[in-house]
Every structure is written in C-alpha cells, then in structure tokens.
Protein backbone atom coordinates (compact mmCIF):
# COMPACT_ATOMS: atom_id res chain seq x y z
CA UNK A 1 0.00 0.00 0.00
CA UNK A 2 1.27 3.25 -0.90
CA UNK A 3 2.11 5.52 2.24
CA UNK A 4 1.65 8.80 0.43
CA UNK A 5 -2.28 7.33 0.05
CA UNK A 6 -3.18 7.63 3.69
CA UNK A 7 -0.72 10.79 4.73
CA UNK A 8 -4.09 12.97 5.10
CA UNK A 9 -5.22 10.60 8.02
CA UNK A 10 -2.04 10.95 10.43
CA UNK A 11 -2.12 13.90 12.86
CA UNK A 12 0.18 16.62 12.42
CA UNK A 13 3.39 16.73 14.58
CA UNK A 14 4.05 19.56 16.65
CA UNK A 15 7.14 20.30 15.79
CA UNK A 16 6.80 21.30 11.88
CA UNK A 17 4.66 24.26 11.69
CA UNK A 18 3.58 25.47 8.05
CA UNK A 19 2.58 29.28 7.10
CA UNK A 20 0.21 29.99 4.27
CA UNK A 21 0.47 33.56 2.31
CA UNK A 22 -3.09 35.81 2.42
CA UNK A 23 -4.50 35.71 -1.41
CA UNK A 24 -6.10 39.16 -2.34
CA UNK A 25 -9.14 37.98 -4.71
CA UNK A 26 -9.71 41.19 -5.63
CA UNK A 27 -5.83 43.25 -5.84
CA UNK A 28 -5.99 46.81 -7.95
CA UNK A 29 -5.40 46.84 -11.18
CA UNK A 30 -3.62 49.80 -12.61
CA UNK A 31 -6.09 51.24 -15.67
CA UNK A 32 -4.66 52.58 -18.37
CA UNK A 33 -6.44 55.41 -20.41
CA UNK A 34 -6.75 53.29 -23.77
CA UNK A 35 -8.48 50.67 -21.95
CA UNK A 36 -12.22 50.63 -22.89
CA UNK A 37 -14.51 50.28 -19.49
CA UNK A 38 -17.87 50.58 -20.90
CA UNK A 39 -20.80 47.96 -21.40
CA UNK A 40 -21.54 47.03 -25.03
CA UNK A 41 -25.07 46.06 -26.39
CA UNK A 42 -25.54 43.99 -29.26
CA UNK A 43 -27.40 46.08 -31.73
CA UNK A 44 -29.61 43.21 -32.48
CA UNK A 45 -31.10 42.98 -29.02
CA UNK A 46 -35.20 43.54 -29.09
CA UNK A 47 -35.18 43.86 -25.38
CA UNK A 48 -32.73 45.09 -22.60
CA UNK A 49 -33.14 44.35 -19.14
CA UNK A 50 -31.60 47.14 -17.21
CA UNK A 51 -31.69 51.13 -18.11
CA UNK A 52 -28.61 52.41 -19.94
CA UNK A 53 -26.77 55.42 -20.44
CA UNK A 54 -27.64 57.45 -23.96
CA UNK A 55 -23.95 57.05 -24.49
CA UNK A 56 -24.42 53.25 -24.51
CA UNK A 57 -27.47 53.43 -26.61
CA UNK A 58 -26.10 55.59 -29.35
CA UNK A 59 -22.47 54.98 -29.42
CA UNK A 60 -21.40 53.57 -32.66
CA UNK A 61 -21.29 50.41 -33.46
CA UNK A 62 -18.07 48.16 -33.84
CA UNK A 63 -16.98 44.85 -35.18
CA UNK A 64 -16.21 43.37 -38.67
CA UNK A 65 -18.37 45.16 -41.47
CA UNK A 66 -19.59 43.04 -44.35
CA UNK A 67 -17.42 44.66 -47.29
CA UNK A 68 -19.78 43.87 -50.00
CA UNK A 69 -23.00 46.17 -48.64
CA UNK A 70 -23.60 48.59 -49.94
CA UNK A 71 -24.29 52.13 -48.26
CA UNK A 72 -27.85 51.54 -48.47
CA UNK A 73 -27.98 48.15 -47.13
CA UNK A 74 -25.66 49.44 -44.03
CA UNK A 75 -27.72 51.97 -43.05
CA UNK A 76 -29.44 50.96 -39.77
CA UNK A 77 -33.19 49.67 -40.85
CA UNK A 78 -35.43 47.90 -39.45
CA UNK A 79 -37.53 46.41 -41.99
CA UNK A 80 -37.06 45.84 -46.02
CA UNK A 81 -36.96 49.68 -47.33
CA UNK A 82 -35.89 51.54 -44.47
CA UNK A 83 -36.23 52.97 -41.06
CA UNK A 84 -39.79 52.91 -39.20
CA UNK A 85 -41.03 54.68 -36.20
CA UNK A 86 -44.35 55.06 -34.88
CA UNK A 87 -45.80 58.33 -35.38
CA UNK A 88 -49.15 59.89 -34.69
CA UNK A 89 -50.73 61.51 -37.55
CA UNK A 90 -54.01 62.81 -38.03
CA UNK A 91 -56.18 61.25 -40.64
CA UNK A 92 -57.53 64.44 -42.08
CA UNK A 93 -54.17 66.22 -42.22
CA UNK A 94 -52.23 63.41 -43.84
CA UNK A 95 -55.02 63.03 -46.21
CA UNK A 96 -54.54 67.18 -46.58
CA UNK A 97 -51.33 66.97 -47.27
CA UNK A 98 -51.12 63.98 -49.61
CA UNK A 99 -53.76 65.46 -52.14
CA UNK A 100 -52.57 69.03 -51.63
CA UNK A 101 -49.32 67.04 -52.99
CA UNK A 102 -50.43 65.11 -55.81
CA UNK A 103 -52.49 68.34 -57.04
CA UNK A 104 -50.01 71.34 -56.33
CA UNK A 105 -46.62 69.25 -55.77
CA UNK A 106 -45.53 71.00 -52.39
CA UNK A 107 -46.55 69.85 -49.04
CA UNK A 108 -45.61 70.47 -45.20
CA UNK A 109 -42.42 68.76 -44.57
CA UNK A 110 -43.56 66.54 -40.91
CA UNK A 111 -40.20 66.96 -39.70
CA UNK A 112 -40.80 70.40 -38.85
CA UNK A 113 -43.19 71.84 -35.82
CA UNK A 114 -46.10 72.76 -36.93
CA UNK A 115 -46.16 76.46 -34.87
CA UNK A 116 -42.79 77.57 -36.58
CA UNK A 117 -44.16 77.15 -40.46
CA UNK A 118 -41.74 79.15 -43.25
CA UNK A 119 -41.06 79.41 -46.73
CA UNK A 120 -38.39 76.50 -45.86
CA UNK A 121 -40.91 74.28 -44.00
CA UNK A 122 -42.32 72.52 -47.69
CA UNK A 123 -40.78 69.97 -49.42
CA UNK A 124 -41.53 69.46 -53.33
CA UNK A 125 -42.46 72.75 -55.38
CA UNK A 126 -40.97 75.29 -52.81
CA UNK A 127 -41.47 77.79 -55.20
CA UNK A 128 -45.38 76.90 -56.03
CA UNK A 129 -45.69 77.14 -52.17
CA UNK A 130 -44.45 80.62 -51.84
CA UNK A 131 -46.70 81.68 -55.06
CA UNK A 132 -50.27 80.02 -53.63
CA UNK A 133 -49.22 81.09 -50.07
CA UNK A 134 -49.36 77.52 -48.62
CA UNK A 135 -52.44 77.01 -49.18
CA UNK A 136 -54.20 73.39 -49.53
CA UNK A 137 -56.68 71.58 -51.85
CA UNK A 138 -59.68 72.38 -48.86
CA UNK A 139 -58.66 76.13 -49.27
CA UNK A 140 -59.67 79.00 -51.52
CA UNK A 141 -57.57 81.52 -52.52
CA UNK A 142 -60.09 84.34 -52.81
CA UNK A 143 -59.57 87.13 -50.09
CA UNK A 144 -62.82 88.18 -48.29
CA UNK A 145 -63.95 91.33 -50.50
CA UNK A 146 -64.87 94.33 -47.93
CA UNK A 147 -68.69 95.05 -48.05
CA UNK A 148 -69.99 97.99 -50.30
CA UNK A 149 -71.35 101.10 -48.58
CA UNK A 150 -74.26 102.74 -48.99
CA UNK A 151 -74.95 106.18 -49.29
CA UNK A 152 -76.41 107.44 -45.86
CA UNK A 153 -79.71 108.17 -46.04
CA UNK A 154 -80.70 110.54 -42.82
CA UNK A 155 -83.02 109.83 -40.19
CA UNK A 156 -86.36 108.01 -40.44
CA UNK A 157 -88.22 111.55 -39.01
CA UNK A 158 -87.16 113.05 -42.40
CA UNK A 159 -89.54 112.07 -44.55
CA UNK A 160 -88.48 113.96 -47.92
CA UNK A 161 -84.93 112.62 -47.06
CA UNK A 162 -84.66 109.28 -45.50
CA UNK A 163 -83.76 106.77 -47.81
CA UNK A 164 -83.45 103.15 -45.25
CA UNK A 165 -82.78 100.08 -47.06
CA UNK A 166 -83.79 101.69 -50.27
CA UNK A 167 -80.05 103.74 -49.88
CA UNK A 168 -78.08 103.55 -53.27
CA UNK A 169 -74.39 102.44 -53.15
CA UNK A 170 -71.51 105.04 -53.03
CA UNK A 171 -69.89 103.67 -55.75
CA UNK A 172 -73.28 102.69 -57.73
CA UNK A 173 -73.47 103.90 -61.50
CA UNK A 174 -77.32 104.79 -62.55
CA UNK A 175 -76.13 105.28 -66.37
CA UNK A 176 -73.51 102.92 -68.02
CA UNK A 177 -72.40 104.14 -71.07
CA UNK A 178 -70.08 101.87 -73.86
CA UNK A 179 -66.48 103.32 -74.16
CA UNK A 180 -65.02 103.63 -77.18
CA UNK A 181 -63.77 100.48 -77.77
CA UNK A 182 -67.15 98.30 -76.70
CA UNK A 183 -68.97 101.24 -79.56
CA UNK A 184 -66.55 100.30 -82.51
CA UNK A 185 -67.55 96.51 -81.43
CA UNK A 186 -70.95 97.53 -81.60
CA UNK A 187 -71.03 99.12 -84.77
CA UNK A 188 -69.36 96.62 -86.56
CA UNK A 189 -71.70 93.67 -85.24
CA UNK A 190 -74.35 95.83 -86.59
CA UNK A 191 -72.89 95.79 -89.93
CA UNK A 192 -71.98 92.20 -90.50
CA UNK A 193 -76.00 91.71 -89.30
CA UNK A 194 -77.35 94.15 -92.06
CA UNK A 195 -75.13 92.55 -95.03
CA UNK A 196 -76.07 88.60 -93.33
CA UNK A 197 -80.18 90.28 -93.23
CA UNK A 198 -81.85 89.79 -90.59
CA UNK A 199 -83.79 86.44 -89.79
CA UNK A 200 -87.09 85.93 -90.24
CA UNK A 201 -88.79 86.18 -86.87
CA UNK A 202 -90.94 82.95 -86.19
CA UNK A 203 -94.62 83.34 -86.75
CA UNK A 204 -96.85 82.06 -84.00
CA UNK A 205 -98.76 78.43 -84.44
CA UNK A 206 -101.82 78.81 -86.06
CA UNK A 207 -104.75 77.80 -83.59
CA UNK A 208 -107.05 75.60 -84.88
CA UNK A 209 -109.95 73.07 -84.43
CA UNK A 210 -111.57 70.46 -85.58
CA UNK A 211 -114.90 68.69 -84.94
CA UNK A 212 -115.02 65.10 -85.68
CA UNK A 213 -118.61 64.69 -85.04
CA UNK A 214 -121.16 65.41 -87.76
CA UNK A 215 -123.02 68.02 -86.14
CA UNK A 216 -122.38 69.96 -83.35
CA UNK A 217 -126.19 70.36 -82.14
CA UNK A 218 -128.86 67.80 -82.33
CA UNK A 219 -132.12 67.87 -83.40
CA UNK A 220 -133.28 69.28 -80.29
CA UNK A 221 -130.67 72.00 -80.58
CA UNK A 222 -128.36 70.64 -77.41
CA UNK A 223 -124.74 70.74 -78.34
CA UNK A 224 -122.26 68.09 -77.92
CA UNK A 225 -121.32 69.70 -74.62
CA UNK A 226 -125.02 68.58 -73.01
CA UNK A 227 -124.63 65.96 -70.27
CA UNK A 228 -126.55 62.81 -71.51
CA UNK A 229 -129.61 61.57 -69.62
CA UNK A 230 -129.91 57.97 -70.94
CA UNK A 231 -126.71 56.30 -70.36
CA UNK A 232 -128.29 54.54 -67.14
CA UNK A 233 -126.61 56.62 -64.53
CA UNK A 234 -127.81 60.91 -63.10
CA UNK A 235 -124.51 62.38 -63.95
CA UNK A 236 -125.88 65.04 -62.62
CA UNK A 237 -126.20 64.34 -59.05
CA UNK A 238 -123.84 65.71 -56.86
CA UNK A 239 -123.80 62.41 -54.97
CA UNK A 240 -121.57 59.82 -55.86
CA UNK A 241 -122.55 55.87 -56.49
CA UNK A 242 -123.30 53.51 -53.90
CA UNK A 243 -121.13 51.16 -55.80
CA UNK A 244 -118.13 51.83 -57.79
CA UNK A 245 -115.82 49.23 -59.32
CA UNK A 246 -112.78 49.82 -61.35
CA UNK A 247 -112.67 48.25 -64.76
CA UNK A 248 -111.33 44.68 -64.90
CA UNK A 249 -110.94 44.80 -69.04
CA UNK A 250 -110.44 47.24 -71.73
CA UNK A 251 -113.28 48.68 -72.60
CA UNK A 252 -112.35 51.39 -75.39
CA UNK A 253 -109.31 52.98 -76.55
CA UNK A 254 -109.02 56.82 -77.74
CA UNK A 255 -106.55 57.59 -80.57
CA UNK A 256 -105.34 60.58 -82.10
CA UNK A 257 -101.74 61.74 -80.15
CA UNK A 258 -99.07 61.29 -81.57
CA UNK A 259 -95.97 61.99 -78.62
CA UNK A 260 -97.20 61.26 -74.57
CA UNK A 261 -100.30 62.55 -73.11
CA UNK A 262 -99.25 65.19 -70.54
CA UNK A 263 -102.83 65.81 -68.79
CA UNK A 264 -106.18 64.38 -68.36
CA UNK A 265 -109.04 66.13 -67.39
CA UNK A 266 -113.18 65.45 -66.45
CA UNK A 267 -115.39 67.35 -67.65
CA UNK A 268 -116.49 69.34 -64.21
CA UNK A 269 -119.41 67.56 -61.96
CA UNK A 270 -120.52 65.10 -64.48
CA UNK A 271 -117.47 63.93 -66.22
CA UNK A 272 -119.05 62.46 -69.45
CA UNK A 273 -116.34 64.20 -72.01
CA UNK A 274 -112.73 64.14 -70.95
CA UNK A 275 -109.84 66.93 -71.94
CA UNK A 276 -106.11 65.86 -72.73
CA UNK A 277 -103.28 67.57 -74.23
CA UNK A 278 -100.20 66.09 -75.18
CA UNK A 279 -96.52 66.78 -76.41
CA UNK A 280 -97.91 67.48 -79.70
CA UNK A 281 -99.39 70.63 -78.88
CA UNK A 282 -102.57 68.99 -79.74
CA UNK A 283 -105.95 69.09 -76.92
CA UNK A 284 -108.58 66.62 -77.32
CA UNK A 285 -111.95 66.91 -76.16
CA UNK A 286 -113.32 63.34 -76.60
C-alpha cells in the first residue's frame, strides 16, 4: 500500500509548523487610459433588461463590417426599405397633405413643428408654395372682399330725405355708357348683321280646331257639350254611387296623339267628355 495514500489521516506533529500567504481575490489593477470600461449592447437585441446610459445606446457600433453592402444596405433599418417609427398623424391632415401634394406638388415637410411654419418648411415645389401662399386643396384663394357702402340716407323723421334700405351704393353707376372700344364693337356687329339680313322672326302656331262629329247640335238643338240623360246613370247628381268598381278589361281605346299625353281632365261635376293635351301641342276633347 502506498504511504503517500493515507498521509491525510495521520495527525500533524508539533514540531513542523507550516505558514500559508493571504491571497487578495480582488488586488488593484492599474487602468490605463486606452483601456475601454464601458458595457456594449448587441445592436440586435429587441429587449434590454436594465436602463442604460444614452452614451451606450447611441455609441457607434463596432466589429467586422460586411465589405460587399452597400451604403444603403448598411444603413441601420429595421424592416425591407428603411427605417420605421411610430408616429401619430391625423387622418384628415395626412389626407390634406397627400392630395394638396399630388395636385399642387408642395406639401408640409412633418419633420418640422407645426407652430414655426416658413417658406423653408415645404418639401416638393418650394417655389409653387411661396406663389399660392401655402395654401391646400380644402382652401380657396379668394380674399374676403370688404362690403360695399351705402350712401347714408338721414333719419327716419325726415320724410323727404330718408332713404333706409332703399339707400343707393356710393360707388353705384345709374347710367352705363359703352367706351369707345365696346362702340366700334358695336357698330361693326351691326354691320356684319345688315349685309347677313336679318332672320325671319318665327310666326306664331296657327290655332285651330276640328270637330269630328257630324253636327255639333242635335235635333233638339243641345250641343255636344249637353250631359246625356240615358246612359243609365244621373250624372248630374252631386252624390256619388253607392257602388263603384274599377274596370277589370279594356273597354275602349281613344286615338289621335301622336308623342305622350301630358294631362287628363273630367269634364267638371258630371265627367261624361274628358280633356287631354299632349306633347304634340294637340288638346282633345273626346
């Protein structure tokens, strides 16, 4: 058996005492200047877990660059085509702005507050800005016109002189009279009219009638107007029917319009002739 194997099990002897040295864990270190002593973040991190420094946040980055991107594709991005942050923006103004872009070509640049406005806060047509004076697609550029004054027209106890509502304006003309260029235009529309002659003004429509019946009175000298007695029914009480159907089949047809029938009258209280008039400028009594 090896004696060396059971050494740790023998007491110690009094006689050989053995010091140990004090280890520091934690001696100073002397720092030099070029040392770096700041925390690094990975700039692909989505979430950190204690609150750093700005200086931490924005310092630049370092490491091995990919030598085949390009400037575009090294600029810091965080989705396909660019940069995103959140932003509030008002539906109605970025609709504003978008047409008032598309139709003008300028618009308010949103990097800039919106209470310290220039000539230099538009992007696009600067110079279009400047000439329409900012304004948008929702916005006229007509200037309030200042309201006319009238003439004053004394007090209402005056009643030779007071004038009220009825006051003319002060800068009203009563009698407007051609100038000199509007009379040489006159005069010669005058005579390109007399060499052209002038047109024959349209006559009126002859008025006309005709009666389709063969006589207009009957042998008991009652005209065609008379409200017939023996058609079964007093069309001349002032009481209507007890019963009173509509018609379930055609029972005649009237002809003799030739565009739509505009109106349709009854002959008044006993409605045995009827009146219509059409496009045609033709009436019919029928």
């Amino acid at each position: 058996m090896d004696p060396d194997a059971t050494v740790h099990l023998k007491p110690l002897q009094s006689g050989n005492v053995t010091t140990l040295a004090v280890l520091n864990s934690a001696p100073e270190v002397a720092v030099k200047e070029s040392v770096e002593t700041g925390t690094h973040l990975d700039p692909t991190l989505k979430e950190v877990s204690y609150n750093p420094t700005y200086e931490t946040l924005f310092a630049p980055e370092f490491g091995p660059k990919n030598p085949f991107q390009t400037q575009q594709m090294a600029a810091p991005r965080n989705m396909l085509s660019g940069y995103a942050e959140p932003a509030h923006v008002n539906d109605f103004m970025f609709e504003q702005q978008r047409r008032t872009f598309s139709t003008y070509g300028y618009a308010l640049d949103p990097s800039v507050d919106a209470q310290q406005i220039s000539t230099t806060s538009y992007i696009g047509a600067v110079d279009e800005a400047e000439k329409n004076k900012g304004l948008t697609v929702f916005e006229s550029g007509q200037k309030k016109t200042e309201k006319r004054k009238k003439v004053k027209g004394g007090e209402a106890a005056d009643i030779d002189n007071f004038l009220g509502p009825w006051a003319k304006y002060e800068d009203e003309k009563n009698v407007a009279k051609p100038t000199e260029e509007e009379k040489k235009d006159l005069e010669e529309y005058l005579a390109k009219r007399q060499k052209r002659g002038k047109r024959e003004e349209e006559s009126p429509a002859e008025e006309k009638t005709i009666l389709h019946v063969k006589d207009m009175y009957d042998y008991q000298g009652r005209s065609y107007l008379h409200v017939p007695q023996d058609v079964g029914v007093n069309l001349r009480s002032p009481d209507a029917p007890d019963k009173c159907y509509l018609p379930k089949k055609q029972i005649h047809v009237w002809s003799g319009h030739t565009k739509g029938v505009s109106a349709i009258r009854l002959f008044p209280s006993s409605g045995h002739l009827l009146l219509s008039c059409s496009m045609d400028f033709v009436g019919g009594l029928r």
